[in-house]
Protein backbone atom coordinates (compact mmCIF):
# COMPACT_ATOMS: atom_id res chain seq x y z
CA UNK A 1 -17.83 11.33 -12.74
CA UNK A 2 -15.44 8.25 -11.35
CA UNK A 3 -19.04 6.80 -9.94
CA UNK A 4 -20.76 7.09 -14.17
CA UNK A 5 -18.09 5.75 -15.36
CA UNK A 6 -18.18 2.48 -13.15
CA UNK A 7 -22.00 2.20 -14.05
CA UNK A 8 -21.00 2.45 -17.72
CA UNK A 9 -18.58 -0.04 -17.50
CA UNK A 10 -20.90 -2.53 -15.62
CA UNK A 11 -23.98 -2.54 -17.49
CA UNK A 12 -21.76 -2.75 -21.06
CA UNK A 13 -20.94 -5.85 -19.52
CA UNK A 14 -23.56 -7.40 -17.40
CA UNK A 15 -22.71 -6.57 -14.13
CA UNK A 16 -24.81 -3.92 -11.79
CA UNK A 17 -23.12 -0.79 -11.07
CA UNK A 18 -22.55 -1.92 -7.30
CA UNK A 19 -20.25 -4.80 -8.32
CA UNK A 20 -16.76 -4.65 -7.47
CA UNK A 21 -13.37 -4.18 -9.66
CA UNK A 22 -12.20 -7.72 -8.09
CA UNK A 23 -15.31 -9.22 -8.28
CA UNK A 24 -16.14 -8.91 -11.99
CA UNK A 25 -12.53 -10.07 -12.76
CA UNK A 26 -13.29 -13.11 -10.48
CA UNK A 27 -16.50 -13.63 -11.46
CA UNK A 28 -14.98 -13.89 -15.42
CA UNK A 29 -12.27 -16.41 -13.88
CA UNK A 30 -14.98 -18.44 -12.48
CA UNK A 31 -16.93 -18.88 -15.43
CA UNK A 32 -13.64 -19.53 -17.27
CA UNK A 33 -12.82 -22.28 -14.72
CA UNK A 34 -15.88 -23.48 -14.07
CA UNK A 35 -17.39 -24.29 -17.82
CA UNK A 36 -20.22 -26.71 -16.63
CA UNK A 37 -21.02 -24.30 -13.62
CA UNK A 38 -19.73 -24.40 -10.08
CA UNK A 39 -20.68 -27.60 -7.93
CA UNK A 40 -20.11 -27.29 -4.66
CA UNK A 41 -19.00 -23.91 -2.67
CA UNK A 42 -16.27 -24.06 -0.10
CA UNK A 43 -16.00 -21.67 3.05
CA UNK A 44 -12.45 -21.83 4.78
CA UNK A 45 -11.89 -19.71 8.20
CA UNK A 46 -8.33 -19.63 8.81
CA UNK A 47 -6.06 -19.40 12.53
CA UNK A 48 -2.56 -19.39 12.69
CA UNK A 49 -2.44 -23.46 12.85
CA UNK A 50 -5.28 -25.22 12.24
CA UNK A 51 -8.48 -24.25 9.87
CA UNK A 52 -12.20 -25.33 9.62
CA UNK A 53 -13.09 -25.98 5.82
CA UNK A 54 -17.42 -26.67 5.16
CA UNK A 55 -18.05 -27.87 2.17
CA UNK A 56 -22.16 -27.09 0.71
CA UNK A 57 -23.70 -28.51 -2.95
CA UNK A 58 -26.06 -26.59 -4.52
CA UNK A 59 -29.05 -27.29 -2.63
CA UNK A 60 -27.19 -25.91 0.50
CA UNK A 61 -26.64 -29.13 2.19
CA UNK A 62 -23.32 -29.40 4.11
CA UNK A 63 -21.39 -32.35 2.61
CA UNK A 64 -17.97 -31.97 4.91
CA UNK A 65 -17.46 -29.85 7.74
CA UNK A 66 -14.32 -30.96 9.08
CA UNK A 67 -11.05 -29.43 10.87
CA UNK A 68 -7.79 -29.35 8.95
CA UNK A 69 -4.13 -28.62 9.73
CA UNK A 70 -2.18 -25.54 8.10
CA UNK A 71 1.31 -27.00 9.40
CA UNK A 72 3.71 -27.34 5.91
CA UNK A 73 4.08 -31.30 6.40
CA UNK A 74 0.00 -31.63 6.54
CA UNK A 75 -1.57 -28.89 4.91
CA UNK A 76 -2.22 -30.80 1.04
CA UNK A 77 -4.44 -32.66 3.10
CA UNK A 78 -6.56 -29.51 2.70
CA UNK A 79 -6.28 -29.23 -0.96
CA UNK A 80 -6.89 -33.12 -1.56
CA UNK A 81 -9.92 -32.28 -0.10
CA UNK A 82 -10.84 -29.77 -2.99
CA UNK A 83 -12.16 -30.56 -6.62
CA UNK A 84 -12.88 -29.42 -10.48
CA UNK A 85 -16.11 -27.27 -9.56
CA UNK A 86 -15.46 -25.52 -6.47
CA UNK A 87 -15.63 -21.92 -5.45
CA UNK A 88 -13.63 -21.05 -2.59
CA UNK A 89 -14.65 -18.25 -0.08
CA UNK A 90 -12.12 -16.88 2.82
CA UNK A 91 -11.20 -13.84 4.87
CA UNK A 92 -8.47 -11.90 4.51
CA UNK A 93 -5.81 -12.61 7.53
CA UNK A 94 -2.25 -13.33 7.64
CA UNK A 95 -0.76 -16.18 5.56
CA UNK A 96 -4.67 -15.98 3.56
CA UNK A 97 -3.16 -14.94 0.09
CA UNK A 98 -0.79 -17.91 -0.06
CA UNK A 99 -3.36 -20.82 0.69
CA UNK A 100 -5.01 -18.87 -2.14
CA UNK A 101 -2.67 -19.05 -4.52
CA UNK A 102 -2.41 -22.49 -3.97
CA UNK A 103 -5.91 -23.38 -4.19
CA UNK A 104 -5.88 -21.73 -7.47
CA UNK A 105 -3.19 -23.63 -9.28
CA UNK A 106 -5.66 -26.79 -8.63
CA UNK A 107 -7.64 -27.63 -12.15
CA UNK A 108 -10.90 -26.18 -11.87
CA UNK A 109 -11.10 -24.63 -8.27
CA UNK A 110 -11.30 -21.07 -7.96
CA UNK A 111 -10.22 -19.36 -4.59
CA UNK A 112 -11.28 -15.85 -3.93
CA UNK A 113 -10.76 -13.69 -0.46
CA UNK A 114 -13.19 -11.28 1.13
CA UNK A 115 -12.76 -8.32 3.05
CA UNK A 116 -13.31 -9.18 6.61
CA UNK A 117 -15.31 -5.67 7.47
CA UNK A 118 -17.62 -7.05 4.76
CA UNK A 119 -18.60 -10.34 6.81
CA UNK A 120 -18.86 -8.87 10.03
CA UNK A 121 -22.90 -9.85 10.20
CA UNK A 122 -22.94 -13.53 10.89
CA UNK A 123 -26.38 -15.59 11.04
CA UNK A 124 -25.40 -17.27 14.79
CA UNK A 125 -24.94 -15.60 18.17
CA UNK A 126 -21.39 -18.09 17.83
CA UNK A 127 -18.27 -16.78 17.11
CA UNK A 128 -16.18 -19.82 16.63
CA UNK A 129 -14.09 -21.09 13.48
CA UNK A 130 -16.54 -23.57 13.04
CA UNK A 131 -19.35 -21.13 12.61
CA UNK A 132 -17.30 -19.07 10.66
CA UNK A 133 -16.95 -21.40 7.87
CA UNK A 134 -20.32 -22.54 7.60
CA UNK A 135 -21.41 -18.68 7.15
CA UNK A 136 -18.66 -18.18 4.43
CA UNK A 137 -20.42 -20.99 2.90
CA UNK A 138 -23.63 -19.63 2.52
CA UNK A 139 -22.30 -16.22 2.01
CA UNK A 140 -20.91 -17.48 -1.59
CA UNK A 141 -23.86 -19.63 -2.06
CA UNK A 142 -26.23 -16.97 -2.14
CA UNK A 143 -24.11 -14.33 -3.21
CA UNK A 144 -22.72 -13.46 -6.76
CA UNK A 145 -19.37 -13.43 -6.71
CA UNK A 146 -19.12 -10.24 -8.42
CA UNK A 147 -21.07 -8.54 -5.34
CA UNK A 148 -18.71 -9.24 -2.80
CA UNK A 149 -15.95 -7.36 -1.44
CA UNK A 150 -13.13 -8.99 -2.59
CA UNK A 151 -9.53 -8.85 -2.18
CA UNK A 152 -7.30 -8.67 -5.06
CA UNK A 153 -4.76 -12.30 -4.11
CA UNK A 154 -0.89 -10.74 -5.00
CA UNK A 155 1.23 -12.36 -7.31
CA UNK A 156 4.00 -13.97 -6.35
CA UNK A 157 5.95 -11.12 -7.48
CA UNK A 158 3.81 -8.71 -5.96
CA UNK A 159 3.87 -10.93 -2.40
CA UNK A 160 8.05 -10.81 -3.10
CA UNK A 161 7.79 -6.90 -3.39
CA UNK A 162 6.27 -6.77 -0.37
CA UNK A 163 8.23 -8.62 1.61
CA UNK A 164 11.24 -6.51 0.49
CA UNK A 165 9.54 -2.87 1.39
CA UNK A 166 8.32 -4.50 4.65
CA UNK A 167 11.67 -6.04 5.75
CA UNK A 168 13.67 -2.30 5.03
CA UNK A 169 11.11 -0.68 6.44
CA UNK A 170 11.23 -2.15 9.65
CA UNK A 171 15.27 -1.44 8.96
CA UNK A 172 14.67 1.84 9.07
CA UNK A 173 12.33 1.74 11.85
CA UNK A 174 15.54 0.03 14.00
CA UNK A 175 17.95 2.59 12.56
CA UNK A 176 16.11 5.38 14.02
CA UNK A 177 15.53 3.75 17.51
CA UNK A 178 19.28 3.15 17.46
CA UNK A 179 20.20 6.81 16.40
CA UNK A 180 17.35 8.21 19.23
CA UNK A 181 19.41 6.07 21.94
CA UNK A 182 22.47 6.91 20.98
CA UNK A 183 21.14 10.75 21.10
CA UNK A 184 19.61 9.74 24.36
CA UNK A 185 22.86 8.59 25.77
CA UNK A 186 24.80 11.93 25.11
CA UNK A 187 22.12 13.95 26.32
CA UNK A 188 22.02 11.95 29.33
CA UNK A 189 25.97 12.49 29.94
CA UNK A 190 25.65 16.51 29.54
CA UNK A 191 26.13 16.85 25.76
CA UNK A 192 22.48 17.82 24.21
CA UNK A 193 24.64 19.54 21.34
CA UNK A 194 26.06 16.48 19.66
CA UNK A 195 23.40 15.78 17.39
CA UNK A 196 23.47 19.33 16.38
CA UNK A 197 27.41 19.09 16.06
CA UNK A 198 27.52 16.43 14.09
CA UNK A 199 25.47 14.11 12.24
CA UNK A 200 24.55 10.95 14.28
CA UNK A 201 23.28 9.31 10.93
CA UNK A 202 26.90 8.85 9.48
CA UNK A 203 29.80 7.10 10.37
CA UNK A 204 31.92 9.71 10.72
CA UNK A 205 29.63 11.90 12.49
CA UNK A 206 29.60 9.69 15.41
CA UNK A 207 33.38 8.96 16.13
CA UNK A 208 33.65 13.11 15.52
CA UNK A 209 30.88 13.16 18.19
CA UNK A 210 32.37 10.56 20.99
CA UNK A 211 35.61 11.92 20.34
CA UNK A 212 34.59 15.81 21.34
CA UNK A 213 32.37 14.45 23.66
CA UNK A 214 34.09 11.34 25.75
CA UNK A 215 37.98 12.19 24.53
CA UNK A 216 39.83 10.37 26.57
CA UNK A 217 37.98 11.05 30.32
CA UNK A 218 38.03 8.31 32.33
CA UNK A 219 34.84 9.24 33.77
CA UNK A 220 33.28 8.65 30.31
CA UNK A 221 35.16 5.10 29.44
CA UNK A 222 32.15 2.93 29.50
CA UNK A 223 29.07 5.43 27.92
CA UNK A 224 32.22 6.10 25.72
CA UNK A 225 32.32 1.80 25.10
CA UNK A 226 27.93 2.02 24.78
CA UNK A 227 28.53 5.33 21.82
CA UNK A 228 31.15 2.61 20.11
CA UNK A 229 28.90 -0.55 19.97
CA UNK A 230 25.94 1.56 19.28
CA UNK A 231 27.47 3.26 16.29
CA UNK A 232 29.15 -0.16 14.87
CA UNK A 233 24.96 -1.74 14.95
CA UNK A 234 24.23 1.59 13.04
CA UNK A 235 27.07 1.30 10.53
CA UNK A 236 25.93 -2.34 10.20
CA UNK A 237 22.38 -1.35 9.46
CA UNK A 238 23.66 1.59 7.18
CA UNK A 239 25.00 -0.95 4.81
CA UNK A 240 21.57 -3.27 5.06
CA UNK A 241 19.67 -0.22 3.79
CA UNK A 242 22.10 0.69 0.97
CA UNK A 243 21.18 -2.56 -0.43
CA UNK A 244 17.59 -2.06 0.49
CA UNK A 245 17.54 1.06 -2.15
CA UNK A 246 19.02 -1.88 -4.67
CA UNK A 247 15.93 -3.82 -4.13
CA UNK A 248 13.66 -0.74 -4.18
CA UNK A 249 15.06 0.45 -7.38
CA UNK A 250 14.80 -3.42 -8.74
CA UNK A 251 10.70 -2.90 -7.96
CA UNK A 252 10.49 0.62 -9.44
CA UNK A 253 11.99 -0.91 -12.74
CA UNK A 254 9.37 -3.38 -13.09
CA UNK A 255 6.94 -0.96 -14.07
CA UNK A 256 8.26 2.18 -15.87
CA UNK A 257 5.14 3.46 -16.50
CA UNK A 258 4.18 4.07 -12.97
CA UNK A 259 7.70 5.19 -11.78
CA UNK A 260 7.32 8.13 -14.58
CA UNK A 261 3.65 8.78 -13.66
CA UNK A 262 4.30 9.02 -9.73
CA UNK A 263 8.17 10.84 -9.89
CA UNK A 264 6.48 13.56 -11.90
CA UNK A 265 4.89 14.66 -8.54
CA UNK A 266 7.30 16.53 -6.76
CA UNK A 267 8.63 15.11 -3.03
CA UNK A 268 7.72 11.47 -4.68
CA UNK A 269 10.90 9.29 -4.20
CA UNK A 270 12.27 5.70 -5.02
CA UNK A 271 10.80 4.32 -1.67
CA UNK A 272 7.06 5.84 -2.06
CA UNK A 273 6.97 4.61 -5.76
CA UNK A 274 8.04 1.38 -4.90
CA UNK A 275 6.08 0.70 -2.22
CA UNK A 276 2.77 1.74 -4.59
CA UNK A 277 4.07 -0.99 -7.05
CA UNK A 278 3.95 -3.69 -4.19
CA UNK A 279 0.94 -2.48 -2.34
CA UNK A 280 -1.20 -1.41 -5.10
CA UNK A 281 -0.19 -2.30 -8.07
CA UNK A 282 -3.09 -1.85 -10.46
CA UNK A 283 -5.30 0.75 -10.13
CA UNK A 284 -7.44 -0.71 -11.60
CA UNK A 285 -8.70 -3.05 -8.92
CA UNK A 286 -10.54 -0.12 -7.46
CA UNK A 287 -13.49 1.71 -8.24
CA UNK A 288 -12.50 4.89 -7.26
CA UNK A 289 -9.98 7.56 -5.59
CA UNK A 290 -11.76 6.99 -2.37
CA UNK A 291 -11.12 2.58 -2.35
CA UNK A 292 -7.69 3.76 -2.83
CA UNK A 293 -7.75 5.96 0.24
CA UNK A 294 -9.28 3.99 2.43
CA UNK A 295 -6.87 1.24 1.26
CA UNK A 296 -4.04 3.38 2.24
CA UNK A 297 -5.90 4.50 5.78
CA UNK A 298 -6.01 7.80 5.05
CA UNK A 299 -9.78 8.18 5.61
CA UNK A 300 -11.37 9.47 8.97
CA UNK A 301 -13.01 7.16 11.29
CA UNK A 302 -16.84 7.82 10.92
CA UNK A 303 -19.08 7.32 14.14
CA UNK A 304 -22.87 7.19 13.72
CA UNK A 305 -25.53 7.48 15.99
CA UNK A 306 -28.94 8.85 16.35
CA UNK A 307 -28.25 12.60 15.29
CA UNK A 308 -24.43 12.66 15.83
CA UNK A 309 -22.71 12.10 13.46
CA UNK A 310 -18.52 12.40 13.53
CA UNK A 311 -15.33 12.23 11.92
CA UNK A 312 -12.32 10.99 13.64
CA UNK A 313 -8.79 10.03 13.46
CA UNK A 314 -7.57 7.90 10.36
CA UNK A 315 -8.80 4.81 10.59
CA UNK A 316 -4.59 3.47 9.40
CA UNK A 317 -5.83 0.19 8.29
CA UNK A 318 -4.18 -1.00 5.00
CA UNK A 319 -0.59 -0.75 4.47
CA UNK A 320 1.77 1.21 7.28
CA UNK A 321 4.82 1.42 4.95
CA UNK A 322 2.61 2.97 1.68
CA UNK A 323 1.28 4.98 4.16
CA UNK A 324 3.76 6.02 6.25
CA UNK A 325 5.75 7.15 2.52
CA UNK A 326 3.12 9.00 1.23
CA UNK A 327 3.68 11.56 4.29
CA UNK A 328 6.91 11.10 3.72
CA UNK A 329 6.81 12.45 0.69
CA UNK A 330 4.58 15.06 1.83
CA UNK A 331 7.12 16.48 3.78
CA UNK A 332 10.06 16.13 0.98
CA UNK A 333 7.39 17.92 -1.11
CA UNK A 334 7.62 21.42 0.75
CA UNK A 335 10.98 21.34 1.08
CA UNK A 336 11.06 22.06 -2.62
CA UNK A 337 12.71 25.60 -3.93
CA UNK A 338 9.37 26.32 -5.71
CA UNK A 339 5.89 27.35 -4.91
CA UNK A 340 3.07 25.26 -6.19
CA UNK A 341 -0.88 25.02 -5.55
CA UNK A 342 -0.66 21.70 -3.68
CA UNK A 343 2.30 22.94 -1.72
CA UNK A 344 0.44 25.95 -0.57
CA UNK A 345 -2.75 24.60 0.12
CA UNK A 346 -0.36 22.33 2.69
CA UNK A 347 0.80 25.76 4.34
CA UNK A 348 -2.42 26.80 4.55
CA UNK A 349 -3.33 23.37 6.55
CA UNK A 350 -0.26 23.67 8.62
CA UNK A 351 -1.31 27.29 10.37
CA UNK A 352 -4.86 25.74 11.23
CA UNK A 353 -4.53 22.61 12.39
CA UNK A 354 -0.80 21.59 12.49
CA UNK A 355 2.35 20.03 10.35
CA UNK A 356 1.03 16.62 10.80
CA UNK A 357 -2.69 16.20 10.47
CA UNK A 358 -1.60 18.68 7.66
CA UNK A 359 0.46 16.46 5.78
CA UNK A 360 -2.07 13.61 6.56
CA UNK A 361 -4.46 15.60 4.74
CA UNK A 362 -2.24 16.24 1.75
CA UNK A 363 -1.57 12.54 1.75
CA UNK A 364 -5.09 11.98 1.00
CA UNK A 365 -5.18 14.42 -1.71
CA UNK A 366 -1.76 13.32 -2.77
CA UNK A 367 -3.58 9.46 -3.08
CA UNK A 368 -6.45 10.78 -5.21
CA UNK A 369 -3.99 12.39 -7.47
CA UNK A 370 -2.21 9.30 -8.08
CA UNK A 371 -5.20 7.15 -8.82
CA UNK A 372 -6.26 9.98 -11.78
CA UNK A 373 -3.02 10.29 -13.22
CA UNK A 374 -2.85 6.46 -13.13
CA UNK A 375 -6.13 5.97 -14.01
CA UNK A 376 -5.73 8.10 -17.48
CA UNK A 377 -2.29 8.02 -17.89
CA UNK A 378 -1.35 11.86 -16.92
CA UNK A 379 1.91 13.71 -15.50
CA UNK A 380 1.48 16.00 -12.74
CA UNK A 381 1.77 19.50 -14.01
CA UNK A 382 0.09 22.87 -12.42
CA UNK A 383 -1.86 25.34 -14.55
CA UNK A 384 0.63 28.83 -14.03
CA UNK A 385 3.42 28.85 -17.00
CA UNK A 386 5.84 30.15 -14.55
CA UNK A 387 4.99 27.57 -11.88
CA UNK A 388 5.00 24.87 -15.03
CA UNK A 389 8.64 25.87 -15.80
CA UNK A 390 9.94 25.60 -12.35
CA UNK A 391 8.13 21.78 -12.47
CA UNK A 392 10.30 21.19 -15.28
CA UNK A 393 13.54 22.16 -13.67
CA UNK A 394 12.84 20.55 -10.92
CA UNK A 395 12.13 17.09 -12.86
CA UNK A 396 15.86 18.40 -14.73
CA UNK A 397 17.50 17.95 -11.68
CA UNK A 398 15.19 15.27 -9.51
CA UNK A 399 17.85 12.81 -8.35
CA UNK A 400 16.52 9.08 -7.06
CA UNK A 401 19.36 7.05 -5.43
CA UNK A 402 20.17 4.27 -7.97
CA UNK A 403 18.21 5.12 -10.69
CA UNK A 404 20.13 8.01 -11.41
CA UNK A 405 18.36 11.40 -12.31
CA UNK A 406 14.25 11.19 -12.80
CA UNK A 407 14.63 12.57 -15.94
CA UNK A 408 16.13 9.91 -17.66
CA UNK A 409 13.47 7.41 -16.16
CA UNK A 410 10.65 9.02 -17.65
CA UNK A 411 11.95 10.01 -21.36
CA UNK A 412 12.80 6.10 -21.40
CA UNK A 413 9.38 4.68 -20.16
CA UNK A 414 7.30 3.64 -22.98
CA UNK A 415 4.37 5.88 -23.78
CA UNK A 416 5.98 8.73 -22.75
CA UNK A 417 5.33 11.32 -25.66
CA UNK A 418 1.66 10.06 -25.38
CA UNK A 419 1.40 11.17 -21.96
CA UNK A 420 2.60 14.54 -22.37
CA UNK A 421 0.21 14.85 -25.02
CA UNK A 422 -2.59 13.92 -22.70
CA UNK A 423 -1.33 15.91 -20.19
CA UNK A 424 -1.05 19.14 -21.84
CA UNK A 425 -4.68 18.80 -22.58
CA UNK A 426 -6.44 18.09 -19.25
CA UNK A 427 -8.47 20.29 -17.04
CA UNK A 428 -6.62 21.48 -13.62
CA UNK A 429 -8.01 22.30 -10.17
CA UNK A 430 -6.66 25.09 -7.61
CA UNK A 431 -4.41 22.22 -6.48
CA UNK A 432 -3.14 20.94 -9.89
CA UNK A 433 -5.12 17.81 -9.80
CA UNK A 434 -7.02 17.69 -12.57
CA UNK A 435 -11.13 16.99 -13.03
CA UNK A 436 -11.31 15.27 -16.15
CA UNK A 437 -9.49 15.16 -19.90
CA UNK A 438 -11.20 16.99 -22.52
CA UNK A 439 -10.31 13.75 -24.68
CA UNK A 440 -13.64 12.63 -22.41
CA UNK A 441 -11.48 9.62 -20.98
């Protein structure tokens, strides 16, 4: 159905069925930009200091091919080199989307970046910079634009939201190395218990648990001096991350309409939504549930060859943090006092092949569920009345740190009264993610 309604879209508008979200909305840009058509097509292959720009006019002839610095104090030399009439063409890579942006803000030149798996066949045996631009050249000389794989270039906002989920993130990450080696060095003294004693994740937890463990031996004065620094570096880290959930809940208020969507799926949380504001934004940028999973990682690795053909591991390309949430919230989701389709089908997973390729798996549901309710604008909600009510209590008493209670997010999101409406006339699967609205949307 997701696949028709692309088709429809693109032929209403002049644009084969094959043609990308991104594309069409940067092929519409171009033509905006570019009034009296584009003039000369630009390929720029980026490294971390330095970056080889070729320049080609419309009879393909290479005009500059030249080497240019990406240092702050040299780099306009780059875009002094640009002019009204060009069409930019780069891969993906760090530091990409904000030579982008900048290109952009130039009258009359339009930068657009490519997914790197997409350009993986170049036309020389070299594999140099140099080469690399000249085939990005040709590559949006003889391509449409709206054929290509392109990457959506983040706003600044959208580039500051993401610099504030990945910057906690890794907070976290060095809050729970900290809390392992401070369990490490009690288990290594003869006291396994005192993580089970008391809770190494607060403050008081861990005096309680060098106290009852080191008291006042002198054989323990110095791990006793190691449990004291360690837990000052957590309690310093503590109060990083309670001002992380400040920023988190500054992102999730952005867009009220996807905070209400998302919370309305039960084990969804103030980091997960956030994170899906920076990361993804609009839906609407892919052309189905299956971009968005792939996006996100959560798609097998395929191997082809001959007659074998094989699925394996996630490929966990895309965004870590949205990725790593959404299992997150996988796991938050069946610690829930109610029974649900989606939570049992995860039970179900769990017995056969284990708790984490389990929740992996429900991830991946989880993701195509969010594009659809996205997509048209639908709460979750499960087909059993009983099971319905038990959603709603839940939602009653959902509490996000900052925000306050979900409830009062969602009645004050605009649009809300329009989504239960849509909602309470949609057709559900055996997981409660539904097929399609009978509205035909």
């Amino acid at each position: 159905m997701e696949e028709n309604k692309v088709n429809d879209y693109s032929s209403s508008s002049g644009y084969q069925w094959y043609c990308t979200p991104v594309g069409i909305r940067t092929s519409e840009i171009s033509k905006a930009k570019h009034k009296d058509g584009v003039k000369r097509f630009v390929g720029v292959d980026l490294s971390k200091q330095n970056c080889w720009a070729c320049i080609m006019d419309l009879q393909g002839k290479v005009i500059l091919h030249e080497k240019f610095s990406l240092r702050s104090a040299k780099r306009d030399k780059l875009y002094e080199m640009l002019q009204p009439g060009d069409l930019v063409l780069m891969e993906a890579s760090t530091g990409t989307f904000n030579i982008a942006r900048a290109m952009n803000r130039k009258s009359g030149v339009v930068a657009c970046v490519i997914n790197p798996h997409t350009t993986h066949i170049n036309e020389t045996k070299k594999k140099t910079d140099r080469e690399d631009s000249l085939f990005l050249a040709r590559l949006i000389l003889r391509t449409p634009i709206a054929e290509l794989q392109l990457v959506s270039i983040p706003s600044d906002r959208e580039m500051a939201n993401r610099d504030v989920v990945s910057h906690y993130r890794k907070l976290d990450d060095v809050h729970k190395q900290m809390v392992n080696r401070l369990h490490a060095l009690f288990f290594d003294k003869g006291f396994p218990e005192a993580g089970k004693m008391n809770n190494l994740h607060s403050k008081l937890g861990r005096a309680a648990a060098i106290e009852s463990c080191f008291g006042t031996d002198r054989a323990y004065a110095f791990p006793k001096r190691i449990a004291k620094d360690l837990s000052k570096e957590l309690s310093l880290l503590e109060e990083l991350q309670e001002s992380g959930e400040k920023q988190f809940a500054r992102i999730v208020k952005q867009d009220d309409r996807t905070a209400t969507l998302l919370g309305s799926i039960p084990g969804v949380g103030l980091k997960t939504i956030a994170t899906f504001i920076a990361f993804v934004g609009d839906v609407d940028r892919f052309c189905n549930a299956k971009q968005l999973a792939a996006y996100c990682g959560l798609v097998p690795r395929v191997y082809q060859s001959g007659q074998k053909d094989a699925a394996r591991k996630i490929t966990k390309e895309g965004q870590a943090a949205l990725r790593e949430y959404l299992i997150e919230s996988v796991f938050a989701m069946t610690k829930t006092q109610f029974d649900f389709p989606l939570k049992r089908k995860f039970n179900e997973l769990r017995l056969r092949m284990g708790g984490r390729k389990a929740a992996v798996a429900i991830a991946r549901k989880m993701v195509v569920m969010m594009y659809s309710m996205l997509k048209n604008g639908t709460l979750f909600t499960v087909e059993d009345e009983q099971e319905r009510q038990e959603v709603a209590a839940y939602h009653a008493r959902k509490h996000l740190p900052i925000l306050g209670r979900y409830n009062q997010i969602r009645q004050s999101c605009k649009g809300f009264e329009e989504m239960i409406e849509i909602t309470n006339s949609m057709t559900i699967n055996e997981l409660g993610v539904f097929k399609f609205l009978n509205q035909g949307a």
